[in-house]
N, C-alpha and C. Protein backbone atom coordinates (compact mmCIF):
# COMPACT_ATOMS: atom_id res chain seq x y z
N UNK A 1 0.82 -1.19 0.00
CA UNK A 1 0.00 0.00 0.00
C UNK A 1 0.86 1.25 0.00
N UNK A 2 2.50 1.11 0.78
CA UNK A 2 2.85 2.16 0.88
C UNK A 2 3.32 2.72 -0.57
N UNK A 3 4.31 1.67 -1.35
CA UNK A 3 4.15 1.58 -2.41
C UNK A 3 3.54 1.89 -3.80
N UNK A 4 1.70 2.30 -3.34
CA UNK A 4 1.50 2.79 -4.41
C UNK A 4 1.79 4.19 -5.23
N UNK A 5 2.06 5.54 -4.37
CA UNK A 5 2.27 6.26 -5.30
C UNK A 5 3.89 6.32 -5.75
N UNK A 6 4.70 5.54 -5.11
CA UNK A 6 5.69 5.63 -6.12
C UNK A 6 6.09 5.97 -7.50
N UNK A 7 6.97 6.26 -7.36
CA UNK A 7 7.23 6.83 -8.80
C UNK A 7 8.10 5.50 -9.29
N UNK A 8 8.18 5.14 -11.00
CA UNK A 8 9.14 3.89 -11.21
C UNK A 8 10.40 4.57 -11.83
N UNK A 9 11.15 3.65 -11.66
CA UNK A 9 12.28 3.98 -12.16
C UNK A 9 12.86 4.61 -13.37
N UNK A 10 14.06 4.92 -14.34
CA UNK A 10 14.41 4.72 -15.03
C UNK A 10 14.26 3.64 -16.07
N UNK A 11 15.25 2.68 -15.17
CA UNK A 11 15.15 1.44 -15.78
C UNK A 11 13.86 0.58 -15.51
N UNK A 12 13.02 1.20 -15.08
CA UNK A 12 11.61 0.13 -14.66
C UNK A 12 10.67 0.37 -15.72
N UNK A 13 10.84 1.72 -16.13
CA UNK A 13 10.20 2.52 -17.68
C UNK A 13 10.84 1.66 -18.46
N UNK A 14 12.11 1.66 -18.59
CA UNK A 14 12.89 0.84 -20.16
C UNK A 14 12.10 -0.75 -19.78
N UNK A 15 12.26 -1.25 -18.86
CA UNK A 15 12.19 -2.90 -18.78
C UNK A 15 10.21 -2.37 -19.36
N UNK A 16 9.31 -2.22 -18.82
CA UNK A 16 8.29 -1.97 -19.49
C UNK A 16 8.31 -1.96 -20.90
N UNK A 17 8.77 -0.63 -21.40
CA UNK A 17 8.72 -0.27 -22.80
C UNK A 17 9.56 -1.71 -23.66
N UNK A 18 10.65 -2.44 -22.96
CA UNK A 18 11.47 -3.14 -23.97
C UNK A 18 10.49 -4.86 -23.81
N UNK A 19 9.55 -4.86 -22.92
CA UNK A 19 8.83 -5.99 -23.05
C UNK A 19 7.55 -5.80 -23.61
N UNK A 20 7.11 -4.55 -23.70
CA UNK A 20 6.04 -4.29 -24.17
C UNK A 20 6.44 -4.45 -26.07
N UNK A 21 7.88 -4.05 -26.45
CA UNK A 21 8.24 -4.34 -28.21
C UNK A 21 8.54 -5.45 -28.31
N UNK A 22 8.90 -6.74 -27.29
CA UNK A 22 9.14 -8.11 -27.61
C UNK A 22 7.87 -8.55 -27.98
N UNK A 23 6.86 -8.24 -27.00
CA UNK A 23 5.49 -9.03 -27.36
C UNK A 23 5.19 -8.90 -28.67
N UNK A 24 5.05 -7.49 -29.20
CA UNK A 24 4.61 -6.68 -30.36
C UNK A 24 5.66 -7.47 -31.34
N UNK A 25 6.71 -7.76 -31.37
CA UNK A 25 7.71 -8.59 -31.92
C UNK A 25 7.20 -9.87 -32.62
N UNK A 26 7.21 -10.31 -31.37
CA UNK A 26 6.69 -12.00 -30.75
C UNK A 26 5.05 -12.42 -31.67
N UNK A 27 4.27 -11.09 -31.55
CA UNK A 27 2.96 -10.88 -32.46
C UNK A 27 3.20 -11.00 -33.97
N UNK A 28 3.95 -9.82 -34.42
CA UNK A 28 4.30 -9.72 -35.71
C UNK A 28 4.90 -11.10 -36.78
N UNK A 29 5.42 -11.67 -35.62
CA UNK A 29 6.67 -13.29 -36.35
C UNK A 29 5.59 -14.10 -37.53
N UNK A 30 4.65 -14.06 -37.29
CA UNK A 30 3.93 -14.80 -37.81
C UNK A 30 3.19 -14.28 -39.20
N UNK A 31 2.99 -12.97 -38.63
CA UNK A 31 2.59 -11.95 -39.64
C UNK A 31 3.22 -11.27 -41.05
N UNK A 32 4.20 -10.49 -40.56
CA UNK A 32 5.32 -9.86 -41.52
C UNK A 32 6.64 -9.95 -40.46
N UNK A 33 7.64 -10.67 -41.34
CA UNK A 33 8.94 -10.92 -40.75
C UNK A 33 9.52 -9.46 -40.45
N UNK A 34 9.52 -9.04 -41.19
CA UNK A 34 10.91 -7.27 -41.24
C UNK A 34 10.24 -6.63 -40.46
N UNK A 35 8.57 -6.57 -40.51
CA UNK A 35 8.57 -5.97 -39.10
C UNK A 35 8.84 -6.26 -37.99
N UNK A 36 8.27 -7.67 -37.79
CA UNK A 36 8.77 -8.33 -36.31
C UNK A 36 10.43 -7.76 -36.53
N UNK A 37 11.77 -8.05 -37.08
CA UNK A 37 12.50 -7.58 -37.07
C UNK A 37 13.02 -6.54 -36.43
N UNK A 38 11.94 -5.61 -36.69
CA UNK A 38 12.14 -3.99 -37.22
C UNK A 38 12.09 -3.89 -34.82
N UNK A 39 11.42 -4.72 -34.56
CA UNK A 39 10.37 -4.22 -33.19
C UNK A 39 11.86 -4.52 -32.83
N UNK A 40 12.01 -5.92 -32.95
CA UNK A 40 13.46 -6.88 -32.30
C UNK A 40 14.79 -6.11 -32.22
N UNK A 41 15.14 -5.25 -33.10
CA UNK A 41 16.36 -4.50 -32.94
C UNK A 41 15.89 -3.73 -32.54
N UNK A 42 14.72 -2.68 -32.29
CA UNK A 42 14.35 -1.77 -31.22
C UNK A 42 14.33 -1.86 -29.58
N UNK A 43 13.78 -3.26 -29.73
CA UNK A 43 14.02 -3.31 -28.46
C UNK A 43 15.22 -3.96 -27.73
N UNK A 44 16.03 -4.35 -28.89
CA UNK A 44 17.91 -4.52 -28.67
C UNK A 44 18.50 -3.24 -28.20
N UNK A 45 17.76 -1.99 -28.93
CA UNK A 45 18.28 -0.75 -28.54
C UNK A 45 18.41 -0.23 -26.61
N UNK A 46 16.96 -0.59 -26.63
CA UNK A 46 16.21 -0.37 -25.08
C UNK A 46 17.05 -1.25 -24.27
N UNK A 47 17.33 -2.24 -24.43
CA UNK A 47 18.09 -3.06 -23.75
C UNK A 47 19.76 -2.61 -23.22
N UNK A 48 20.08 -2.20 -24.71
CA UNK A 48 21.70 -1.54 -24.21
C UNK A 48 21.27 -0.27 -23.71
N UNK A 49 20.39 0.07 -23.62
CA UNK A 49 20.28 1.28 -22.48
C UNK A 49 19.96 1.16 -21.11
N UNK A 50 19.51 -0.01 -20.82
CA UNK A 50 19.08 -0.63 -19.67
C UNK A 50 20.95 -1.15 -18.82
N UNK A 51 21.09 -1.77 -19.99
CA UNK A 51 22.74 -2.33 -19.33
C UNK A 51 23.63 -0.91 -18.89
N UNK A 52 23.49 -0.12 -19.61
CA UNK A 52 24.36 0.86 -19.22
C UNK A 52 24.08 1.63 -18.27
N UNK A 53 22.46 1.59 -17.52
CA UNK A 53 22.07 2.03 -16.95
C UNK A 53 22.26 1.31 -15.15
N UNK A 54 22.77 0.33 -15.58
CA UNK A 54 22.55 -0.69 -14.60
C UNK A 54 24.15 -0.77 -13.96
N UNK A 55 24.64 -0.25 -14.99
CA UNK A 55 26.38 -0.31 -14.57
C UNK A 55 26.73 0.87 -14.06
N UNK A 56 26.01 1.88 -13.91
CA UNK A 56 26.31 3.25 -13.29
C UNK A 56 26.06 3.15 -12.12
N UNK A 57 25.14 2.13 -11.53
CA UNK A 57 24.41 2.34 -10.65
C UNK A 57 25.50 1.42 -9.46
């Protein structure tokens, strides 16, 4: 309860946003390849921002 108005993190935004483009990814595979692609190196991007974020800390 105390918990709820917290604010999230940095990296709690990226881990969101970079699982929210796997799914969308994960959706697309079946559909059109280059897009699924297109999501997959995006959210490769989010990821090396997450690592670098994680090593400062």
């Amino acid at each position: 309860m105390f918990g709820l108005f917290k604010k999230k993190s940095d990296i709690d935004l990226l881990y969101d946003k970079y699982n929210k483009l796997m799914a969308e990814a994960h959706k697309l595979m079946a559909i059109n390849r280059k897009q699924s692609d297109a999501k997959y190196a995006e959210a490769q991007g989010i990821m090396d921002q997450i690592d670098e974020l994680e090593k400062l800390k």
